[in-house]
Protein backbone atom coordinates (compact mmCIF):
# COMPACT_ATOMS: atom_id res chain seq x y z
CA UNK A 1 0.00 0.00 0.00
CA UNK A 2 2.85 2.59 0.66
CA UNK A 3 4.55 2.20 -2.72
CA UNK A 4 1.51 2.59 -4.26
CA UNK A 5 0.36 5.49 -2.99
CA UNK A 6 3.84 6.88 -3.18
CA UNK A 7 4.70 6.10 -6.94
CA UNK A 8 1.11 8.09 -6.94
CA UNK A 9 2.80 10.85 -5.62
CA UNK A 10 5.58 10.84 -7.47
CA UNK A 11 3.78 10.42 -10.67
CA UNK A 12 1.11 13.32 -9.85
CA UNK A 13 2.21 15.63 -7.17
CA UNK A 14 6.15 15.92 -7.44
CA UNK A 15 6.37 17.55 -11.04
CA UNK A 16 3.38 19.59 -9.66
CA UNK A 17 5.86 20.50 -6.39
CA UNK A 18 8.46 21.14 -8.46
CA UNK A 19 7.59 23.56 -10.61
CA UNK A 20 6.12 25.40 -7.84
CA UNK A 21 9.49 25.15 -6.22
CA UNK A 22 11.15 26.39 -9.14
CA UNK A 23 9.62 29.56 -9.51
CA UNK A 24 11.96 32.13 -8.73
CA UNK A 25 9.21 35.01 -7.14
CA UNK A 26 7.84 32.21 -5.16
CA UNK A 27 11.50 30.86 -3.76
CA UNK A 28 12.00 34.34 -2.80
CA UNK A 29 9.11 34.80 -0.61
CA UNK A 30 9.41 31.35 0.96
CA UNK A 31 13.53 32.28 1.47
CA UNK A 32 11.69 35.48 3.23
CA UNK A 33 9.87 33.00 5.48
CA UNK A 34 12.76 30.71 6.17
CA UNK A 35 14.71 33.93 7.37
CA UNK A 36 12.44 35.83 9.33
CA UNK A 37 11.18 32.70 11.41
CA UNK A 38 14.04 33.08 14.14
CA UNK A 39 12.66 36.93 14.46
CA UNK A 40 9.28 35.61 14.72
CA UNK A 41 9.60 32.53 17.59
CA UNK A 42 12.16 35.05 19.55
CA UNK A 43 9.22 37.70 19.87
CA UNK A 44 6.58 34.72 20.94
CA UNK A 45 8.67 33.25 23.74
CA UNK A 46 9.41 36.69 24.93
CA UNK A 47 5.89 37.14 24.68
CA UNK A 48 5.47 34.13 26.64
CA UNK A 49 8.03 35.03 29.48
CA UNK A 50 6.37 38.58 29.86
CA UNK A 51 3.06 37.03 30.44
CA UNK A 52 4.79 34.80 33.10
CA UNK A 53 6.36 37.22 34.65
CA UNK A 54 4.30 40.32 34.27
CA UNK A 55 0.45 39.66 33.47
CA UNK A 56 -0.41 36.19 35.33
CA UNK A 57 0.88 37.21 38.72
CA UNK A 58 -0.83 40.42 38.77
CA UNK A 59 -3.90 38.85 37.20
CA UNK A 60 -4.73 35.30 37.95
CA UNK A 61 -2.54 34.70 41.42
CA UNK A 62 -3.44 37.96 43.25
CA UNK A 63 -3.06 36.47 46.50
CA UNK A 64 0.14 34.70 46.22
CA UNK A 65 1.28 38.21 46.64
CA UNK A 66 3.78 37.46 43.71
CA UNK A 67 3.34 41.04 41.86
CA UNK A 68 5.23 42.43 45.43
CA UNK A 69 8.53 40.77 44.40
CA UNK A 70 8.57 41.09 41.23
CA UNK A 71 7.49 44.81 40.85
CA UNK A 72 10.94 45.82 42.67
């Protein structure tokens, strides 16, 4: 069943892929991708850490008194 549907592929989808692939204005906006997704996950996790640190203490756990050591 796997070679099947993967000579499938190969026979239908791949040139398909490829000339997708090959297209140069296309290439250049995935390359765009490729390079500005370290940019992109650095910003969420910092996201992430500053509502750690900042919002849920303040917000959600009022009376762990958290926001007090925190707030300097």
């Amino acid at each position: 069943m796997p070679d099947k549907f993967t000579s499938w592929m190969e026979e239908h989808f791949v040139p398909a892929a490829a000339k997708i692939g090959s297209n140069k204005f296309l290439a250049a906006i995935r390359d765009a991708f490729i390079a500005i997704m370290p940019i992109t996950m650095t910003g969420a996790i910092a996201t992430l850490f500053n509502v750690f640190v900042r919002d849920l203490p303040t917000s959600y756990l009022p009376d762990l008194h958290i926001a007090d050591y925190c707030s300097g």
